[in-house]
PDB file of N, CA and C in Angstrom:
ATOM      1  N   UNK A   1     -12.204   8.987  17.056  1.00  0.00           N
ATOM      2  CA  UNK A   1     -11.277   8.087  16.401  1.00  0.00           C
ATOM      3  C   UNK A   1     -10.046   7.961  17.295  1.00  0.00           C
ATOM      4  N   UNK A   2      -9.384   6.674  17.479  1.00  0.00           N
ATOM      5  CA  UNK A   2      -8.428   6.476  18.435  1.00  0.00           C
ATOM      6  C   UNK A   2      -7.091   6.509  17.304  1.00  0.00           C
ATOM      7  N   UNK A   3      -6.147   6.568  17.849  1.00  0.00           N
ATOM      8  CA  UNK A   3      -4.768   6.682  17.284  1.00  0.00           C
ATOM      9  C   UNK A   3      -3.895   5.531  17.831  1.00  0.00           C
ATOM     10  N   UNK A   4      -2.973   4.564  17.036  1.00  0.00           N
ATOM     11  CA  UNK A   4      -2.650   3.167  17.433  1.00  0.00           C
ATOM     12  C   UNK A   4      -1.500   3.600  17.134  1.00  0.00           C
ATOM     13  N   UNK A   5       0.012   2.767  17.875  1.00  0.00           N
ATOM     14  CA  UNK A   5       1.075   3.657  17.382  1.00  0.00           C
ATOM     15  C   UNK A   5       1.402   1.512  17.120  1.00  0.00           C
ATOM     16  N   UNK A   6       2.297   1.240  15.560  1.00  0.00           N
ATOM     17  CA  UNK A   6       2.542  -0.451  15.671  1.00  0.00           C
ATOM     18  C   UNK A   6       3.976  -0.359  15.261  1.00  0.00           C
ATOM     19  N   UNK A   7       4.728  -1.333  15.935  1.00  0.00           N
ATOM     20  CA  UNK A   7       5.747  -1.199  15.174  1.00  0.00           C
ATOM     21  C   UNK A   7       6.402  -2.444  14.677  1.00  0.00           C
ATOM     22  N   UNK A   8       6.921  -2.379  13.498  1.00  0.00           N
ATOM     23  CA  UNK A   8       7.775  -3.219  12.304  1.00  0.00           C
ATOM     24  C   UNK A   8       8.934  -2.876  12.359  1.00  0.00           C
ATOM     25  N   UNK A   9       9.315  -3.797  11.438  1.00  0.00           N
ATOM     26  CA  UNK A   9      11.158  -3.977  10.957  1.00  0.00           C
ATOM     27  C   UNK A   9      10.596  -3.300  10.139  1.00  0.00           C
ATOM     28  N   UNK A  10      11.979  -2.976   9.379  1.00  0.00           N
ATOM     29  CA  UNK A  10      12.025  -1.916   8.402  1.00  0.00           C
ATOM     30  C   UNK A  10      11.819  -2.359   7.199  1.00  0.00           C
ATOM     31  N   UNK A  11      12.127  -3.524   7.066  1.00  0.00           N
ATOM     32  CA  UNK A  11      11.793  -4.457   6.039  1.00  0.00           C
ATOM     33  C   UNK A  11      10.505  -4.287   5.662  1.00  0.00           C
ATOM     34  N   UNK A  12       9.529  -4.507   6.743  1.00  0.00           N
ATOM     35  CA  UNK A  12       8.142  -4.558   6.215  1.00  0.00           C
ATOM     36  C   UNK A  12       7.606  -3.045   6.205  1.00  0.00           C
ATOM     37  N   UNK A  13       7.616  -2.250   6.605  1.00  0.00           N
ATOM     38  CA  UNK A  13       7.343  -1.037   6.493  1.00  0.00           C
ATOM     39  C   UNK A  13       7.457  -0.419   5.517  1.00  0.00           C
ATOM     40  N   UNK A  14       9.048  -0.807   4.684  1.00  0.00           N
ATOM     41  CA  UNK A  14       9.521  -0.320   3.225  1.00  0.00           C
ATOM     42  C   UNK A  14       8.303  -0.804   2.316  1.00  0.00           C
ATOM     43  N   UNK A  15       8.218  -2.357   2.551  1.00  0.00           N
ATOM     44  CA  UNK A  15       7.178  -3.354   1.289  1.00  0.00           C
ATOM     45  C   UNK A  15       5.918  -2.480   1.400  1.00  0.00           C
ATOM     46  N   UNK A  16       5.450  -2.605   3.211  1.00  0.00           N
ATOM     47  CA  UNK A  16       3.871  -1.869   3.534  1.00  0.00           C
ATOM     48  C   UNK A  16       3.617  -0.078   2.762  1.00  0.00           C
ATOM     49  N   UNK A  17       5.202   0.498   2.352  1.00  0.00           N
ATOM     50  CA  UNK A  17       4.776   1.858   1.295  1.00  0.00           C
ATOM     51  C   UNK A  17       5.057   1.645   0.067  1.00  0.00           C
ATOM     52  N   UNK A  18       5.379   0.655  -0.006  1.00  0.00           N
ATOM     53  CA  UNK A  18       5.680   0.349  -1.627  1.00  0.00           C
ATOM     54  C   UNK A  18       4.079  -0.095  -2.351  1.00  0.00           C
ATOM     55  N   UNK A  19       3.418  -1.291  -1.206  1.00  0.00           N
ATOM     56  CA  UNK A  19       2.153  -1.167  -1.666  1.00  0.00           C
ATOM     57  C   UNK A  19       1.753  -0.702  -1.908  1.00  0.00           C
ATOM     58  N   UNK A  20       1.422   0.703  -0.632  1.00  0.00           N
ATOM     59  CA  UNK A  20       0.139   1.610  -0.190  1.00  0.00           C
ATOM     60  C   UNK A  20       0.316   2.529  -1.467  1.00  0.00           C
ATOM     61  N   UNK A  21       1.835   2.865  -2.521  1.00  0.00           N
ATOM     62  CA  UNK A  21       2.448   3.427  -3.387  1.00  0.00           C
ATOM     63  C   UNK A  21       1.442   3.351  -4.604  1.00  0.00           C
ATOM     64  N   UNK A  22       1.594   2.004  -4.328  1.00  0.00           N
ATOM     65  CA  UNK A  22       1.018   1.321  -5.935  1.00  0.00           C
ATOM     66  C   UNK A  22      -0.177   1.145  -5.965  1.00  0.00           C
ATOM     67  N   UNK A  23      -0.775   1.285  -4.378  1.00  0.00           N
ATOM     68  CA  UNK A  23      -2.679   1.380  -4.493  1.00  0.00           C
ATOM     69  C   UNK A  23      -3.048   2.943  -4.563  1.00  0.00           C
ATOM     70  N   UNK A  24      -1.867   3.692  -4.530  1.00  0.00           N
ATOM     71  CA  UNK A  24      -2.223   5.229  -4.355  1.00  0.00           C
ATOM     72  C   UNK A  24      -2.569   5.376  -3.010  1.00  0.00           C
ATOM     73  N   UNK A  25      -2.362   5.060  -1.580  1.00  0.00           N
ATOM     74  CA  UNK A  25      -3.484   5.281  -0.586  1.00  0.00           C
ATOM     75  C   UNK A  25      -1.948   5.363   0.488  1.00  0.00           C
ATOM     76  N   UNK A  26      -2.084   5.403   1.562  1.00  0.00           N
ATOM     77  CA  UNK A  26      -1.123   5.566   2.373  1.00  0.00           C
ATOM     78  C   UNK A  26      -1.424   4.039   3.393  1.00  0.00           C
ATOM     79  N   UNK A  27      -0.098   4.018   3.862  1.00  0.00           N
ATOM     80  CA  UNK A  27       0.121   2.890   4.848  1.00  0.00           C
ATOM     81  C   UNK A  27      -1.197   2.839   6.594  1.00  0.00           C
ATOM     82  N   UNK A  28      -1.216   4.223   6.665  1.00  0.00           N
ATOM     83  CA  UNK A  28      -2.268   3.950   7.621  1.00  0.00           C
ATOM     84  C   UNK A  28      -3.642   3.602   6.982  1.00  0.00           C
ATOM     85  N   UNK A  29      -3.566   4.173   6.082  1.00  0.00           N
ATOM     86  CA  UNK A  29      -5.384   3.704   5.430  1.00  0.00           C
ATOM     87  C   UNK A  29      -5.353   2.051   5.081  1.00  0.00           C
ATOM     88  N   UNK A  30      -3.907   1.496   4.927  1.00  0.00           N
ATOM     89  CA  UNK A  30      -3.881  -0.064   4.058  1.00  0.00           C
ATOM     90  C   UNK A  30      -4.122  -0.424   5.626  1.00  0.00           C
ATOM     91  N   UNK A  31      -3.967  -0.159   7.230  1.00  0.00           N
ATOM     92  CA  UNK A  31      -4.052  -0.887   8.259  1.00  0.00           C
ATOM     93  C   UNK A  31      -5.253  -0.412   9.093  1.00  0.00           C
ATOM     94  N   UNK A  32      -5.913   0.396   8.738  1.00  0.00           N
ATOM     95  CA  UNK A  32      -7.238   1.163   9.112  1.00  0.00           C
ATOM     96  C   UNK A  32      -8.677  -0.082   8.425  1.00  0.00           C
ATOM     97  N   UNK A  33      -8.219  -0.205   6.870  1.00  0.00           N
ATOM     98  CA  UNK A  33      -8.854  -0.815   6.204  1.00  0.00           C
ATOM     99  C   UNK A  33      -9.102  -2.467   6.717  1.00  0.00           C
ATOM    100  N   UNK A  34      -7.231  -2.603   7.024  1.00  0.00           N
ATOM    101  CA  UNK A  34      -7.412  -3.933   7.503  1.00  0.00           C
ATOM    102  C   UNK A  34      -8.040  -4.466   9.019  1.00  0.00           C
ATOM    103  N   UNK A  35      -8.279  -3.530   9.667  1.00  0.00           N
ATOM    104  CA  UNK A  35      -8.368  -3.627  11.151  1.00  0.00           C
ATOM    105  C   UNK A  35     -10.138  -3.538  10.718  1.00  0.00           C
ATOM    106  N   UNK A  36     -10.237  -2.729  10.083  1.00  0.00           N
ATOM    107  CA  UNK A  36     -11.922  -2.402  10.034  1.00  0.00           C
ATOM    108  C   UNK A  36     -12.590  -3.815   9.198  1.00  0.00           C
ATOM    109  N   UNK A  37     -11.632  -4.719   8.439  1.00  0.00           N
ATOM    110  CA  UNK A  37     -12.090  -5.750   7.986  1.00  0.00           C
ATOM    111  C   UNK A  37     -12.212  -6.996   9.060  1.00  0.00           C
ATOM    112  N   UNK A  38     -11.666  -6.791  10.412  1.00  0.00           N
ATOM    113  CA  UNK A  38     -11.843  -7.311  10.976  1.00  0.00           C
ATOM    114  C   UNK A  38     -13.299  -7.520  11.836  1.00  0.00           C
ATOM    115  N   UNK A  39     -13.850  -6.237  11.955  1.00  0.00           N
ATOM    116  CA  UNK A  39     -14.744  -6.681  12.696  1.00  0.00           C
ATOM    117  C   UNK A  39     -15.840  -7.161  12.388  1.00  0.00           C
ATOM    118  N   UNK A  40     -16.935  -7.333  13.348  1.00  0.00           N
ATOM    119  CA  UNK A  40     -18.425  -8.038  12.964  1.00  0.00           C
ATOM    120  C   UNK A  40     -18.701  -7.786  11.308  1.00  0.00           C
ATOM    121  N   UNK A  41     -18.599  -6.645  11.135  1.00  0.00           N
ATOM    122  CA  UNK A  41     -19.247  -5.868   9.611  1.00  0.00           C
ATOM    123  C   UNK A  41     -18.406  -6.336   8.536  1.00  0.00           C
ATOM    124  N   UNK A  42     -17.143  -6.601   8.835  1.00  0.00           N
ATOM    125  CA  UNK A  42     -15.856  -7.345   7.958  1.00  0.00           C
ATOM    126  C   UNK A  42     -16.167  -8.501   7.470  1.00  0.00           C
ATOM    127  N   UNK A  43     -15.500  -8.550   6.245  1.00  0.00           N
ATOM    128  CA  UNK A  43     -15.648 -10.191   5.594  1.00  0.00           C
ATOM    129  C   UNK A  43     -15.193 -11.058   6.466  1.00  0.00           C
ATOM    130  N   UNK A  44     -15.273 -12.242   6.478  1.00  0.00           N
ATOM    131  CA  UNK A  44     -14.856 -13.135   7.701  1.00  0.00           C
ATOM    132  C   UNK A  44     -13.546 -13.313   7.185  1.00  0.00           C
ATOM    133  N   UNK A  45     -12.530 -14.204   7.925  1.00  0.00           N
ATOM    134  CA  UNK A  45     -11.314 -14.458   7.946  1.00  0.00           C
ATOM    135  C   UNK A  45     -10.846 -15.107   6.679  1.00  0.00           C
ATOM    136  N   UNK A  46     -11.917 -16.174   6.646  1.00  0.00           N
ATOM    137  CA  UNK A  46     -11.467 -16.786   4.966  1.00  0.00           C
ATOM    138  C   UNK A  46     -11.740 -16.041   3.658  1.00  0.00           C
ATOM    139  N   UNK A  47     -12.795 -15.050   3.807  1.00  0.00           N
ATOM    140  CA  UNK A  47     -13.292 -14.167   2.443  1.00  0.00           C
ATOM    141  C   UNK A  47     -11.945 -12.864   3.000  1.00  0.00           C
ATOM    142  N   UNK A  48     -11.045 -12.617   3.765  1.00  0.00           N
ATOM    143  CA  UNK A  48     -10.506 -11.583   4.207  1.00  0.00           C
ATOM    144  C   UNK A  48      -9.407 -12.271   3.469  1.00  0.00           C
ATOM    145  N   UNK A  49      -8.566 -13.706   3.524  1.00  0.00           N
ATOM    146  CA  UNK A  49      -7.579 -13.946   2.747  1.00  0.00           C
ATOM    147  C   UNK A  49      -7.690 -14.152   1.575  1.00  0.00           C
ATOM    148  N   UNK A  50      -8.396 -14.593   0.912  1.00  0.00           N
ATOM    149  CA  UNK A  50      -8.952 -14.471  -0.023  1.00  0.00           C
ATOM    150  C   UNK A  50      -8.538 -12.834  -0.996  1.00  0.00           C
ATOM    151  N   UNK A  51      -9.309 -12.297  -0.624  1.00  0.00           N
ATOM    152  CA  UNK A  51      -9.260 -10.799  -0.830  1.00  0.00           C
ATOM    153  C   UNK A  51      -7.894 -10.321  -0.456  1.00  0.00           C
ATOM    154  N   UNK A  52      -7.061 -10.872   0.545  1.00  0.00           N
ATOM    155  CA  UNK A  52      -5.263 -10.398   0.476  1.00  0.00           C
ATOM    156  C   UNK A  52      -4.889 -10.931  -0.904  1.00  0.00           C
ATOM    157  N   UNK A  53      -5.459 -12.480  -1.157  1.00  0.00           N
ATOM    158  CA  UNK A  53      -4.400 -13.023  -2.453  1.00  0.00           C
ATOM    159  C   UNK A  53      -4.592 -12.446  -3.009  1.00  0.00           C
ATOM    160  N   UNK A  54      -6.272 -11.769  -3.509  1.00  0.00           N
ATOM    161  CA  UNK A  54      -6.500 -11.054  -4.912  1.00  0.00           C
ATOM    162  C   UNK A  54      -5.201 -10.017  -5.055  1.00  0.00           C
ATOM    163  N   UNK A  55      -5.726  -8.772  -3.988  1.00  0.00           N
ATOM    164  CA  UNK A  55      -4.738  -8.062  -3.727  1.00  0.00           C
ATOM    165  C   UNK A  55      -2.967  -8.302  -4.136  1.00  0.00           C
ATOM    166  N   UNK A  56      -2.532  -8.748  -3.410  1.00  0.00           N
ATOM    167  CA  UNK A  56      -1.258  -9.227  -3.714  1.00  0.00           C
ATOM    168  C   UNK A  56      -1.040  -9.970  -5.362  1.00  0.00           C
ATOM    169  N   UNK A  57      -1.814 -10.149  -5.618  1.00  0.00           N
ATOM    170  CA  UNK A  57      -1.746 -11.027  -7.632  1.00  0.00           C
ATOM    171  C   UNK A  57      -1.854  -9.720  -7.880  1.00  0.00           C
ATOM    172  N   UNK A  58      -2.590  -8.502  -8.100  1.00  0.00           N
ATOM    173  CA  UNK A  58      -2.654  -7.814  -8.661  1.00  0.00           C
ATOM    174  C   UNK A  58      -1.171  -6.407  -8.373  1.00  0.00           C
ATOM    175  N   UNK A  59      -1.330  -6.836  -7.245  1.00  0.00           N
ATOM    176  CA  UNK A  59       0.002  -5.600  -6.648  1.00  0.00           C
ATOM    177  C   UNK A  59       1.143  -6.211  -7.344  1.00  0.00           C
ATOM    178  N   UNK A  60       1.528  -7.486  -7.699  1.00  0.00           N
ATOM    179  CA  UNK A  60       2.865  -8.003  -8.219  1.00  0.00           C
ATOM    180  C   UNK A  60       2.690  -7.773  -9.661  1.00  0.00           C
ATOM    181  N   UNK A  61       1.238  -7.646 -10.181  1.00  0.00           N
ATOM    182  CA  UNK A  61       0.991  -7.417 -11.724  1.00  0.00           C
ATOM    183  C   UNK A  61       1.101  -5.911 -11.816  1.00  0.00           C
ATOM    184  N   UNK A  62       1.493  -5.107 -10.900  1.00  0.00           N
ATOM    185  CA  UNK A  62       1.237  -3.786 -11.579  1.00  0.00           C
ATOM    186  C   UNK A  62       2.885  -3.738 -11.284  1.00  0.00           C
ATOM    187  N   UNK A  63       3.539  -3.866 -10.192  1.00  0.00           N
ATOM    188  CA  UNK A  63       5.302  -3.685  -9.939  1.00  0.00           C
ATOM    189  C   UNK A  63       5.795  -4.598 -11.408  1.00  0.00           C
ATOM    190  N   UNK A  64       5.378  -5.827 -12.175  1.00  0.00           N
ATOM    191  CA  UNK A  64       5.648  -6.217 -13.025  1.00  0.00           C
ATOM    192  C   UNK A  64       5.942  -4.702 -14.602  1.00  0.00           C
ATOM    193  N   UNK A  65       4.495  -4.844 -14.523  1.00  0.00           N
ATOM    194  CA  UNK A  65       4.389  -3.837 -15.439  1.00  0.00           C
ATOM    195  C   UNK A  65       4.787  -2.369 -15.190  1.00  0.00           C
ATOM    196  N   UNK A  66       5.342  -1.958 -13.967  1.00  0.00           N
ATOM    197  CA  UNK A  66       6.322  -0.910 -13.889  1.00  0.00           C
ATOM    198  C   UNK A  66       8.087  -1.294 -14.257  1.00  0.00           C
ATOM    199  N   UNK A  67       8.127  -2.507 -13.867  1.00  0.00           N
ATOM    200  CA  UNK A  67       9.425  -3.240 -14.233  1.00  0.00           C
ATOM    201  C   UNK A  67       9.645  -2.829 -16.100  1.00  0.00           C
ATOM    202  N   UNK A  68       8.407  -3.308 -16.730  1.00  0.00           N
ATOM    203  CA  UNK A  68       8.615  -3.628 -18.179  1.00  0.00           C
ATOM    204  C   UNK A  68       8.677  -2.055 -18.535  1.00  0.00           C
ATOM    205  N   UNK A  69       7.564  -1.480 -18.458  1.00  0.00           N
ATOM    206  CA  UNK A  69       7.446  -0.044 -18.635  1.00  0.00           C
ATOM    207  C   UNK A  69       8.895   1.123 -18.904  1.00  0.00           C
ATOM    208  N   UNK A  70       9.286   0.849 -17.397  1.00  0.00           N
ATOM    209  CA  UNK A  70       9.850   1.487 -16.534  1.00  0.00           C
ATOM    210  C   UNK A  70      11.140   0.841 -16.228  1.00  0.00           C
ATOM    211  N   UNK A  71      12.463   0.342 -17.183  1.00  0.00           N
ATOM    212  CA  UNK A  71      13.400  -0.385 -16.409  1.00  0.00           C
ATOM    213  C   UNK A  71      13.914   0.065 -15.698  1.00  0.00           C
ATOM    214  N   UNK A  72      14.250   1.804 -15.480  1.00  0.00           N
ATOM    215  CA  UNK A  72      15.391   2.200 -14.816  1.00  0.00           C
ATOM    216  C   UNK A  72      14.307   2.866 -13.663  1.00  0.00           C
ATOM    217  N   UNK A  73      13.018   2.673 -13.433  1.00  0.00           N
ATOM    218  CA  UNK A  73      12.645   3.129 -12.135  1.00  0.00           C
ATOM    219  C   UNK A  73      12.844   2.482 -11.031  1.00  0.00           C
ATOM    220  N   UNK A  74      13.404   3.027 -10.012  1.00  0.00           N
ATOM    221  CA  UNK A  74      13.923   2.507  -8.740  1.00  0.00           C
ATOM    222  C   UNK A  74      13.211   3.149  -7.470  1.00  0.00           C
ATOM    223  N   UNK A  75      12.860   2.345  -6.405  1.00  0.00           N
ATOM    224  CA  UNK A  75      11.799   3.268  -5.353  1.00  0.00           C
ATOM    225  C   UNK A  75      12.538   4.040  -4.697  1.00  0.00           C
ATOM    226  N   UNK A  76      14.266   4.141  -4.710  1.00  0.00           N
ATOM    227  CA  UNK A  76      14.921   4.925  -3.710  1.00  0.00           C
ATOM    228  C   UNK A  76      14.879   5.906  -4.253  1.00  0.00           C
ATOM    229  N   UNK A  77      14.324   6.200  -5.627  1.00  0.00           N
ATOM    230  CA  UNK A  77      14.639   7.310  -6.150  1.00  0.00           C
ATOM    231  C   UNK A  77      13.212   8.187  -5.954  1.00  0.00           C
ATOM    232  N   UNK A  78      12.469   8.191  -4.799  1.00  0.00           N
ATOM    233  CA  UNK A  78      11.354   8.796  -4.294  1.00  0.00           C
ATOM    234  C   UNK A  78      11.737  10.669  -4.642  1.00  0.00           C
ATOM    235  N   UNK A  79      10.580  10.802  -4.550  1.00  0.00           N
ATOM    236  CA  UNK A  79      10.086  12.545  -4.611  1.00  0.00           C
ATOM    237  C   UNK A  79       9.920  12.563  -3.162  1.00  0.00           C
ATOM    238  N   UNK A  80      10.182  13.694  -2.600  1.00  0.00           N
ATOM    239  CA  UNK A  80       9.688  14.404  -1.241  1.00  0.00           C
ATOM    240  C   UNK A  80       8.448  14.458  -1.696  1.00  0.00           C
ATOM    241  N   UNK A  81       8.002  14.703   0.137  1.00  0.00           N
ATOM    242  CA  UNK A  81       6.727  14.653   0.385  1.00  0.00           C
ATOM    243  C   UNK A  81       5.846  15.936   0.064  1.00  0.00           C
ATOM    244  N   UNK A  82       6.789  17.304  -0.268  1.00  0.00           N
ATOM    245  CA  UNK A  82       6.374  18.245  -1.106  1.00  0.00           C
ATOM    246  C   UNK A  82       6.233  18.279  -2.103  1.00  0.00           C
ATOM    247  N   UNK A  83       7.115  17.655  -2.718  1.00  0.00           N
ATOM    248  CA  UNK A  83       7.116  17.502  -4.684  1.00  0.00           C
ATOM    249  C   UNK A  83       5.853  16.489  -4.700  1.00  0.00           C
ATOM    250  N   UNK A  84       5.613  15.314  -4.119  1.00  0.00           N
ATOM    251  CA  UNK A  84       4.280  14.613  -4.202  1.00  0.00           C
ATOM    252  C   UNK A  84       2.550  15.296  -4.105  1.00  0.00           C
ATOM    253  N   UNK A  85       2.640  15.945  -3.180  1.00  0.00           N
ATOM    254  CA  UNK A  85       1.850  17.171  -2.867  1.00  0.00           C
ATOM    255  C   UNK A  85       1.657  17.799  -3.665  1.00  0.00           C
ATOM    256  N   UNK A  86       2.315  18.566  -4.669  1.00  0.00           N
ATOM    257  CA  UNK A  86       2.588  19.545  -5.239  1.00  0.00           C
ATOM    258  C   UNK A  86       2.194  18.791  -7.013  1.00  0.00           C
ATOM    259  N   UNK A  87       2.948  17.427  -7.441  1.00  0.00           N
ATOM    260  CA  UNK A  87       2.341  16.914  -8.373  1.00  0.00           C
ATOM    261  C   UNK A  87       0.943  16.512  -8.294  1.00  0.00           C
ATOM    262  N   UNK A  88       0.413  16.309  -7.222  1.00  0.00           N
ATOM    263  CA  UNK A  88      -1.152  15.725  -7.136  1.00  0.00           C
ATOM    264  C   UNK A  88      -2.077  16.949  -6.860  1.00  0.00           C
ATOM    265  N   UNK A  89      -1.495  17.923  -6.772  1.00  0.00           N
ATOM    266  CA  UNK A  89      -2.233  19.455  -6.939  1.00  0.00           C
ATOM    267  C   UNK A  89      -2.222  19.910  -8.551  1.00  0.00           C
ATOM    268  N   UNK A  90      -1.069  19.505  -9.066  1.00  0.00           N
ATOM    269  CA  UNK A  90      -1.312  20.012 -10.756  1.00  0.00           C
ATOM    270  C   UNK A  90      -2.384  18.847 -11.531  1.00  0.00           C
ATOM    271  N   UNK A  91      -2.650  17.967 -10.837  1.00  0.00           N
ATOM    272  CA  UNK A  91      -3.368  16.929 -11.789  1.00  0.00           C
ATOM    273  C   UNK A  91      -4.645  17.269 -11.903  1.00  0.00           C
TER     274      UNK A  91
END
C-alpha cells in the first residue's frame, strides 16, 4: 500500500472531518474510497456523481437533524482523540 501526502485549505479539510464525522469513518478512508472509485473496478464518472449527490443529500439530512436534536452542539466543541478512543471502547 502506497502513502499519498494532499494538501487543502483549511476550509476544506475542516468540512472533509466534519463529513468523515458524520459517516463515522475518517478523512483518509472518505479519499482512499474515492480514489479506489476511480479506477477500472469503480463506478464510472457519472454513476460516481451521482453517488456524491446521494451522499451529500443525506450528509446535510443528518447535520440537519443534529441541528434540531442538538441546538447547542457545536463541532469546536470536539473530544480529544483519547476521549474518542476511549468512548468507542465502552460501546
Amino acid at each position: 500500500m502506497r502513502n499519498i501526502t494532499v494538501s487543502v485549505d483549511d476550509e476544506t479539510y475542516r468540512q472533509a472531518r466534519i463529513c468523515a464525522a458524520e459517516l463515522d469513518t475518517s478523512v483518509s478512508a472518505l479519499v482512499r474510497e474515492y480514489l479506489r472509485s476511480l479506477s477500472d473496478s469503480g463506478p464510472k464518472l457519472q454513476e460516481l456523481e451521482t453517488a456524491s449527490e446521494r451522499r451529500m443529500r443525506g450528509l446535510l439530512e443528518v447535520r440537519e437533524q443534529i441541528r434540531r436534536n442538538s441546538p447547542n452542539f457545536r463541532v469546536a466543541d470536539n473530544v480529544s482523540r483519547d476521549e474518542l478512543y476511549e468512548r468507542h471502547a465502552s460501546d
